[in-house]
Protein backbone atom coordinates (compact mmCIF):
# COMPACT_ATOMS: atom_id res chain seq x y z
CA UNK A 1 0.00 0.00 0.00
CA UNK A 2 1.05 3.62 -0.64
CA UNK A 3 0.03 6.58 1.59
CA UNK A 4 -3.16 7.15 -0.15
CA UNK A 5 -4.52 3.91 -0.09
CA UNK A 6 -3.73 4.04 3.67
CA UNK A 7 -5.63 7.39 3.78
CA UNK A 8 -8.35 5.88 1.75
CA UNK A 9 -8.67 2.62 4.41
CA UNK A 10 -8.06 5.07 7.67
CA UNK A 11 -11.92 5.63 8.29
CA UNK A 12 -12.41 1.97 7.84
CA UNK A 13 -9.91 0.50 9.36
CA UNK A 14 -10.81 -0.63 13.07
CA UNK A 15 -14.08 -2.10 12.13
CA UNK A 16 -12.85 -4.34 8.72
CA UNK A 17 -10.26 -5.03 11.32
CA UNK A 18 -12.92 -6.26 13.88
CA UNK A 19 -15.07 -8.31 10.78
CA UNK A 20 -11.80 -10.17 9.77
CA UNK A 21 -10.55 -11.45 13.01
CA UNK A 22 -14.23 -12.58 14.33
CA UNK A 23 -14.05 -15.42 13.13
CA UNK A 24 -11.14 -15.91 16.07
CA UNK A 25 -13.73 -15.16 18.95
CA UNK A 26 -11.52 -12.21 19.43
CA UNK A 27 -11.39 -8.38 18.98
CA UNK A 28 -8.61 -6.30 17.42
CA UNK A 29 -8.21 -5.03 21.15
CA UNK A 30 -7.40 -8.62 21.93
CA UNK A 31 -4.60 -8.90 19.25
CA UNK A 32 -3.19 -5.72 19.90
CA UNK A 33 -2.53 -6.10 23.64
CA UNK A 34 -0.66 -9.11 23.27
CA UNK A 35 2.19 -7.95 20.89
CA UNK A 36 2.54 -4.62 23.61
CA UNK A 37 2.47 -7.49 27.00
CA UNK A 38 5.10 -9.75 25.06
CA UNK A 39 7.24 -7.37 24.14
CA UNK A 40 6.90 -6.00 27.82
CA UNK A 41 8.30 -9.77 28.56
CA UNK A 42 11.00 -9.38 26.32
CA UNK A 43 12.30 -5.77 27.27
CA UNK A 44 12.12 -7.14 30.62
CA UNK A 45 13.95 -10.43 29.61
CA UNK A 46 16.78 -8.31 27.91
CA UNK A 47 17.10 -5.84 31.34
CA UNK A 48 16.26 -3.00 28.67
CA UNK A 49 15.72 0.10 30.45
CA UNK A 50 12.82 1.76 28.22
CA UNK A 51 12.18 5.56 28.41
CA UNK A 52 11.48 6.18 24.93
CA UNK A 53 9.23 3.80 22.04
CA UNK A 54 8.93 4.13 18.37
CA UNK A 55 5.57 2.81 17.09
CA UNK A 56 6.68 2.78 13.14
CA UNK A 57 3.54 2.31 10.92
CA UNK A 58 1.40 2.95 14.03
CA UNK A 59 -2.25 3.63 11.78
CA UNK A 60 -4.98 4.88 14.06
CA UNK A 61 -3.23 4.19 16.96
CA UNK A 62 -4.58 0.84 18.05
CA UNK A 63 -2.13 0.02 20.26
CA UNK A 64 -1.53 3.14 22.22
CA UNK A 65 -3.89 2.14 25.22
CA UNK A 66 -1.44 -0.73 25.80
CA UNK A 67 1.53 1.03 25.99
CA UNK A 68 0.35 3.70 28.43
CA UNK A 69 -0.46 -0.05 30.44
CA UNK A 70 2.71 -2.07 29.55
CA UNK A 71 4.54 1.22 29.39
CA UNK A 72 3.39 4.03 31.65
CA UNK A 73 6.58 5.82 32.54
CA UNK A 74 7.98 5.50 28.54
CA UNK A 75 7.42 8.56 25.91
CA UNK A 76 5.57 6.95 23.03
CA UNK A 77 6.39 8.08 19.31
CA UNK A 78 3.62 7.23 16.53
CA UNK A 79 5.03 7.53 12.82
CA UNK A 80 3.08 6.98 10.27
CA UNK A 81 2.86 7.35 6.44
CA UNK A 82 -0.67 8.14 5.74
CA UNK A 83 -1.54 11.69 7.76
CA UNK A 84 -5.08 10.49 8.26
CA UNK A 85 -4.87 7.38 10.43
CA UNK A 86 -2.42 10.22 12.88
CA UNK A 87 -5.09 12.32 12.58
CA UNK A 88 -7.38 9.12 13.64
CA UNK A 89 -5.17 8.76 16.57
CA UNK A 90 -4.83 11.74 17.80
CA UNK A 91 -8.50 11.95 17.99
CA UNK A 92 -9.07 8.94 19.57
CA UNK A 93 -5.52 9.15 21.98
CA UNK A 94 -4.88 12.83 22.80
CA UNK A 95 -1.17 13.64 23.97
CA UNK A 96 0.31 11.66 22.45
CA UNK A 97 3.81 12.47 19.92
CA UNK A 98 2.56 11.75 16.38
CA UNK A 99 5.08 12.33 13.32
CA UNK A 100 4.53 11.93 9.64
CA UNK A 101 7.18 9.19 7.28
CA UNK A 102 8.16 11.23 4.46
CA UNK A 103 10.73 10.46 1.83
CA UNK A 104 11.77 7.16 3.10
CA UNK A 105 12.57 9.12 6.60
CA UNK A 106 11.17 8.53 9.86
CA UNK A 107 11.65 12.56 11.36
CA UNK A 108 13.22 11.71 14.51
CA UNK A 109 17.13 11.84 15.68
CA UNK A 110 19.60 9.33 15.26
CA UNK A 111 19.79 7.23 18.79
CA UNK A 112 16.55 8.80 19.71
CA UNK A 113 14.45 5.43 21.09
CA UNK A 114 15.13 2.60 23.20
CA UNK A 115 12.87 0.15 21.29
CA UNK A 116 11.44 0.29 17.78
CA UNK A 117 8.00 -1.20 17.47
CA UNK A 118 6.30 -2.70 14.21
CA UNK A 119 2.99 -4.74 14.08
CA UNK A 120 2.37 -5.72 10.86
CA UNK A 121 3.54 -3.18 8.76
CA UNK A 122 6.25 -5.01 6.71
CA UNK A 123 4.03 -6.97 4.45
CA UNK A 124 2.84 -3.80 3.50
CA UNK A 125 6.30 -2.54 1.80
CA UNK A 126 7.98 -3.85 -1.20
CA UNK A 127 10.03 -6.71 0.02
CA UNK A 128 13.36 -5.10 -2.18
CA UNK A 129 12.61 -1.96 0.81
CA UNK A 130 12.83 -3.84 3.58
CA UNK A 131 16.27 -3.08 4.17
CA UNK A 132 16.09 0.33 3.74
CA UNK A 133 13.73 0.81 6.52
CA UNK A 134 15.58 -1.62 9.18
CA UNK A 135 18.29 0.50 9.03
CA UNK A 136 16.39 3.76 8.81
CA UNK A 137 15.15 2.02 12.38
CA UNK A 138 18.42 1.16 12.81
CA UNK A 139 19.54 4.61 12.93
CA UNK A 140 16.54 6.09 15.49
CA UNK A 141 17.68 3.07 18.13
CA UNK A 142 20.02 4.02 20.35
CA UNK A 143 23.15 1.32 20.93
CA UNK A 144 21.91 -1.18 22.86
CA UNK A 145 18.43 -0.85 22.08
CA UNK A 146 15.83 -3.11 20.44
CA UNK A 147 13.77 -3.65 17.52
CA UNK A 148 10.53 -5.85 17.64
CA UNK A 149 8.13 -6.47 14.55
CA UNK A 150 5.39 -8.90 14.71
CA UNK A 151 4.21 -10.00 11.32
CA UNK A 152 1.67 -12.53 10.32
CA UNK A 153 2.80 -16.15 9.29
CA UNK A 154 2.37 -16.85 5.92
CA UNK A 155 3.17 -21.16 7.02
CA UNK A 156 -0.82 -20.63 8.57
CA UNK A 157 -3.09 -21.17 6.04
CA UNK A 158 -5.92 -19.61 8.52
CA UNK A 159 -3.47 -16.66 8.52
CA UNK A 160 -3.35 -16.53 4.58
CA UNK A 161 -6.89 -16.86 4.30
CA UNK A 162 -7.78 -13.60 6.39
CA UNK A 163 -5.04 -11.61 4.62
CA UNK A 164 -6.23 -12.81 0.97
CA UNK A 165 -9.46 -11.84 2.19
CA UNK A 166 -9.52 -8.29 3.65
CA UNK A 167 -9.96 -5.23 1.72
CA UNK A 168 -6.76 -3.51 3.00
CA UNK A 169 -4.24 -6.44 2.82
CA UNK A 170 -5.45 -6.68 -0.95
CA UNK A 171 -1.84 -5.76 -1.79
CA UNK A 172 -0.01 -7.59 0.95
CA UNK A 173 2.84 -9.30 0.44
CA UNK A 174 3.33 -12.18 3.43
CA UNK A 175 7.00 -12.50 4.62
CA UNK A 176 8.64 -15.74 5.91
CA UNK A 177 10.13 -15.41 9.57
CA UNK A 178 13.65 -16.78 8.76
CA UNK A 179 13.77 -14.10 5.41
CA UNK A 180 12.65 -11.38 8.07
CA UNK A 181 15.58 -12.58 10.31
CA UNK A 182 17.93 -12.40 7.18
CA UNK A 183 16.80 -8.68 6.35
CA UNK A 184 17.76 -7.74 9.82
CA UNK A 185 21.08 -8.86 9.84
CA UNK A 186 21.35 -7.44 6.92
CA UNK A 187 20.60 -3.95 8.07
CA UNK A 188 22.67 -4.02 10.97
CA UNK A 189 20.85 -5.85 13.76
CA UNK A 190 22.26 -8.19 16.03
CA UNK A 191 21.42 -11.57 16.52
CA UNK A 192 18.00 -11.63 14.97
CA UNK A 193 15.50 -14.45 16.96
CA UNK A 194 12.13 -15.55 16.22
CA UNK A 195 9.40 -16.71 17.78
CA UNK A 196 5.85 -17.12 16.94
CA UNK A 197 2.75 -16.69 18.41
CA UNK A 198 -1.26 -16.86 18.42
CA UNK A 199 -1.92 -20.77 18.54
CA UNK A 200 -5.61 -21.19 20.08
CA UNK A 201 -8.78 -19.06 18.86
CA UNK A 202 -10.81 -18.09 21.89
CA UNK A 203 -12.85 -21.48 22.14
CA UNK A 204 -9.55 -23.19 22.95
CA UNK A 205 -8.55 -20.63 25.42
CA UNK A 206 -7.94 -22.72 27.90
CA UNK A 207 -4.79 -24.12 25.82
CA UNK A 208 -3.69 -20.30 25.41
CA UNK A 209 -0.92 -20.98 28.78
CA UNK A 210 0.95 -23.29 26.80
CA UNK A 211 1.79 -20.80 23.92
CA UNK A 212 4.82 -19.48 25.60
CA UNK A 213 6.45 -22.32 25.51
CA UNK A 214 5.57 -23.30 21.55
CA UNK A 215 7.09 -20.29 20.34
CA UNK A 216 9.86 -22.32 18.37
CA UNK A 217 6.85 -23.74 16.63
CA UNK A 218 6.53 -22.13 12.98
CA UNK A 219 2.35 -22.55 12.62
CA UNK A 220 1.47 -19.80 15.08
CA UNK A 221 -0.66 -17.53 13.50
CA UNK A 222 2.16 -14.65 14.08
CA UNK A 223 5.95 -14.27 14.81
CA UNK A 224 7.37 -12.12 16.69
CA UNK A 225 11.06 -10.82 15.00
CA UNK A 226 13.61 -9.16 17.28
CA UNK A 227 17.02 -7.96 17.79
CA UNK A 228 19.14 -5.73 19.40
CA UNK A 229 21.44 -2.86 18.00
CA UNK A 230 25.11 -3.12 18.87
């Protein structure tokens, strides 16, 4: 997608959102908290001190509620390419920092954030850009810092199915975890690690406890991708 066909889904976008994952049991609140609680696990795994979080492609702002909870004492950054879904968010999340991706730049320092943040996003770019924007990420994360993107997995064929069948993934292009892991190192993260999530739809929530430990397990509906910058 380019910025105007973001613009053009912005309105839309929470409740297609909400019709495509029903058929989970499950709301996009649901789905959103869980990327911002695990990567609360992981920060906290690393001993990363976080002050400062880069949302990059955050749309309407979805998952700013759950970083004021996972995150209360951090300063939260929302970039964006399409000026409407910030506009969304700002409406909906007042107070917030919101900045606008222009010219293949995210408008922030060099070093600025402790942890850049993707849900997503990625299989929205041209996989030949990739690159170019983990290191433009690269560059905003201070040494030491980390990068998480969750991205859909395209080994789930309940996965594919939703994407191939919602209006704004219509140009989607799903990326393979261990390619994702490649691109990183590739752009100057270290160590790159996987591990995937979303097993159980809400009728087997009872199973849900066990996910953490089947996170080697490539037919989670998601993967999480992370590193850390040198």
């Amino acid at each position: 997608m380019d910025k105007a066909e973001f613009d053009r889904f912005a309105d839309a976008y929470y409740d297609q959102h909400r019709e495509n994952v029903a058929v989970t049991g499950e709301g996009p609140e649901y789905f959103a908290e869980y990327k911002i609680r695990q990567l609360r696990q992981i920060v906290e795994r690393e001993q990363i001190g976080v002050s400062r979080i880069c949302d990059f492609g955050s749309g309407i702002g979805n998952s700013i509620p759950f970083f004021r909870k996972y995150f209360p004492d951090a300063a939260l950054t929302s970039s964006d390419v399409s000026e409407r879904s910030l506009t969304l968010g700002k409406q909906r999340y007042p107070g917030g920092n919101y900045v606008l991706i222009e010219d293949s730049r995210i408008p922030c320092e060099s070093g600025a954030f402790d942890v850049a943040f993707s849900a997503c996003v990625f299989h929205h770019i041209p996989h030949e850009e990739h690159v170019t924007w983990l290191k433009e990420l690269h560059r905003i994360t201070r040494p030491g810092g980390l990068i998480a993107i969750f991205e859909h997995n395209p080994l789930n064929p309940l996965t594919v199915h939703a994407v191939n069948t919602c209006p704004f993934d219509e140009n989607a292009r799903l990326i393979f975890a261990r390619s994702l892991a490649k691109r990183l190192s590739a752009a100057g993260w270290a160590s790159p690690r996987i591990q995937y999530n979303l097993f159980f739809p809400r009728a087997l929530a009872r199973l849900r406890p066990f996910e953490a430990s089947l996170g080697w397990l490539p037919l989670g509906a998601q993967y999480m991708a992370f590193a850390r910058k040198a």
